[in-house]
Protein backbone atom coordinates (compact mmCIF):
# COMPACT_ATOMS: atom_id res chain seq x y z
CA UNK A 1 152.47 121.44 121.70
CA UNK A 2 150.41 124.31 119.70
CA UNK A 3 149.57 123.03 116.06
CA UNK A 4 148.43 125.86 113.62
CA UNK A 5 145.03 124.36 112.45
CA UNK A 6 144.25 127.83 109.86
CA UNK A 7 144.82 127.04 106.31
CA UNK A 8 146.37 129.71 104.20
CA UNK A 9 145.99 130.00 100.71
CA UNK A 10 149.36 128.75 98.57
CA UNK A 11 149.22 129.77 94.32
CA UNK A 12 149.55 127.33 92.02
CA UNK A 13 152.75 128.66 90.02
CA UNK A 14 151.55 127.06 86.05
CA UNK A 15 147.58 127.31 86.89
CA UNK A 16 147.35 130.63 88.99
CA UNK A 17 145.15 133.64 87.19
CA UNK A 18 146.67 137.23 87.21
CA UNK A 19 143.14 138.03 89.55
CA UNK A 20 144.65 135.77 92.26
CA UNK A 21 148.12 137.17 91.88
CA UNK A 22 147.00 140.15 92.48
CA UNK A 23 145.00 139.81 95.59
CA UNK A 24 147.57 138.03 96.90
CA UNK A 25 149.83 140.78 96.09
CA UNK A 26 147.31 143.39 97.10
CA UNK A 27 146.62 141.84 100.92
CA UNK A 28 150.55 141.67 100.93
CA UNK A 29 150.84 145.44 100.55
CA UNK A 30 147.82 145.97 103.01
CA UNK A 31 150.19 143.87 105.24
CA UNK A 32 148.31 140.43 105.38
CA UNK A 33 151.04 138.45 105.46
CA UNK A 34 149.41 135.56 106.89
CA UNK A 35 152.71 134.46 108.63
CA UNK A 36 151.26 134.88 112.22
CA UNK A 37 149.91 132.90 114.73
CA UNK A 38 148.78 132.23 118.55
CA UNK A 39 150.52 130.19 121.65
CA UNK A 40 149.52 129.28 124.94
CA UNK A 41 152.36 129.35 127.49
CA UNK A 42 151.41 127.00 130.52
CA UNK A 43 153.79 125.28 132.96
CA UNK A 44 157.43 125.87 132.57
CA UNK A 45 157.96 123.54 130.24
CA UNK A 46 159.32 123.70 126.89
CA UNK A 47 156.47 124.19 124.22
CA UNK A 48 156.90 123.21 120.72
CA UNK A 49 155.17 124.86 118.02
CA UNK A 50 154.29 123.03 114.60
CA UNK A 51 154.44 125.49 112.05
CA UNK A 52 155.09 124.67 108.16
CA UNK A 53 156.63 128.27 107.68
CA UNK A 54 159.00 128.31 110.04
CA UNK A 55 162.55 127.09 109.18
CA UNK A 56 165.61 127.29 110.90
CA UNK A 57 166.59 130.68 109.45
CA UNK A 58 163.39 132.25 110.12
CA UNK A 59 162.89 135.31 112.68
CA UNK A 60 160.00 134.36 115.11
CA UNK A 61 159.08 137.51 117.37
CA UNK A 62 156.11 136.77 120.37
CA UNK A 63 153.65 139.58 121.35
CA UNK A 64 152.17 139.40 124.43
CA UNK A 65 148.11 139.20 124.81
CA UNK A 66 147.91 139.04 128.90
CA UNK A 67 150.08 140.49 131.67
CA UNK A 68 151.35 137.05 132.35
CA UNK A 69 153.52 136.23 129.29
CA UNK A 70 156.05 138.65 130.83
CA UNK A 71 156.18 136.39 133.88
CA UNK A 72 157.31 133.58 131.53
CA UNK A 73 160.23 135.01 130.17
CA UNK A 74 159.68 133.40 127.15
CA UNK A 75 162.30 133.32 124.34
CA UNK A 76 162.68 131.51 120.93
CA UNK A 77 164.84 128.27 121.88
CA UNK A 78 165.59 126.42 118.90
CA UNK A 79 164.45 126.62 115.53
CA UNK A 80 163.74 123.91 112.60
CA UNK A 81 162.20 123.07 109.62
CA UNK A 82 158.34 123.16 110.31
CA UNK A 83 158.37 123.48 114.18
CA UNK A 84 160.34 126.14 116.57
CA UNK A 85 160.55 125.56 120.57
CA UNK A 86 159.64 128.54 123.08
CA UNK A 87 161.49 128.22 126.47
CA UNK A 88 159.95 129.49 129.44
CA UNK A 89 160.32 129.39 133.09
CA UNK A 90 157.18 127.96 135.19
CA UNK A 91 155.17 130.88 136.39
CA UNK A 92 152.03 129.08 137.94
CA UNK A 93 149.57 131.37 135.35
CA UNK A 94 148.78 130.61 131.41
CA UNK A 95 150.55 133.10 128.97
CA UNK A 96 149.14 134.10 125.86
CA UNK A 97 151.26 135.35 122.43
CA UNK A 98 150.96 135.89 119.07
CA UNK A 99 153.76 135.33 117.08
CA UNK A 100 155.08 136.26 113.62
CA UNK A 101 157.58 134.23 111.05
CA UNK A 102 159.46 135.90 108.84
CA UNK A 103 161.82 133.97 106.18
């Protein structure tokens, strides 16, 4: 199980100044999203990822960081509030991936 341990920053929506709004906004545009994160894919196991910002309608797309990832085959296997599963098949080498939530 991967647990995202970076914090990312969350407004206030009564207390939040218009200079925070818009460096939010601004590192938005620049394309700092800050809906991303990493996974190890060892054993063939299922692995579950705790997220808060996934839900079950969110897109989750994985980008490879190592030659092995493709040997997993990994794909997005269930989705829910706070967590999503990656299913793999056992390829004897660790996998590494980013991944991206969207919605």
């Amino acid at each position: 199980m991967t647990t995202r341990t970076a914090n990312f920053r969350i407004l206030n929506p009564i207390l939040a100044t218009t200079r925070e709004i818009a460096e939010l906004l601004n590192k938005t545009v620049d394309g700092k999203l800050n809906s991303t994160g990493s996974v190890t894919l060892s054993g063939g196991s299922d692995i579950t990822v705790t997220d808060p910002r996934a839900g079950v309608e969110s897109v989750i797309l994985l980008s490879p960081l190592n030659s092995h990832f493709y040997d997993h085959e990994p794909y997005i296997k269930t989705k829910n509030n706070g967590s999503f599963v990656i299913g793999q098949k056992n390829h004897g080498h660790d996998g590494e991936a980013d991944y991206v939530i969207i919605g």
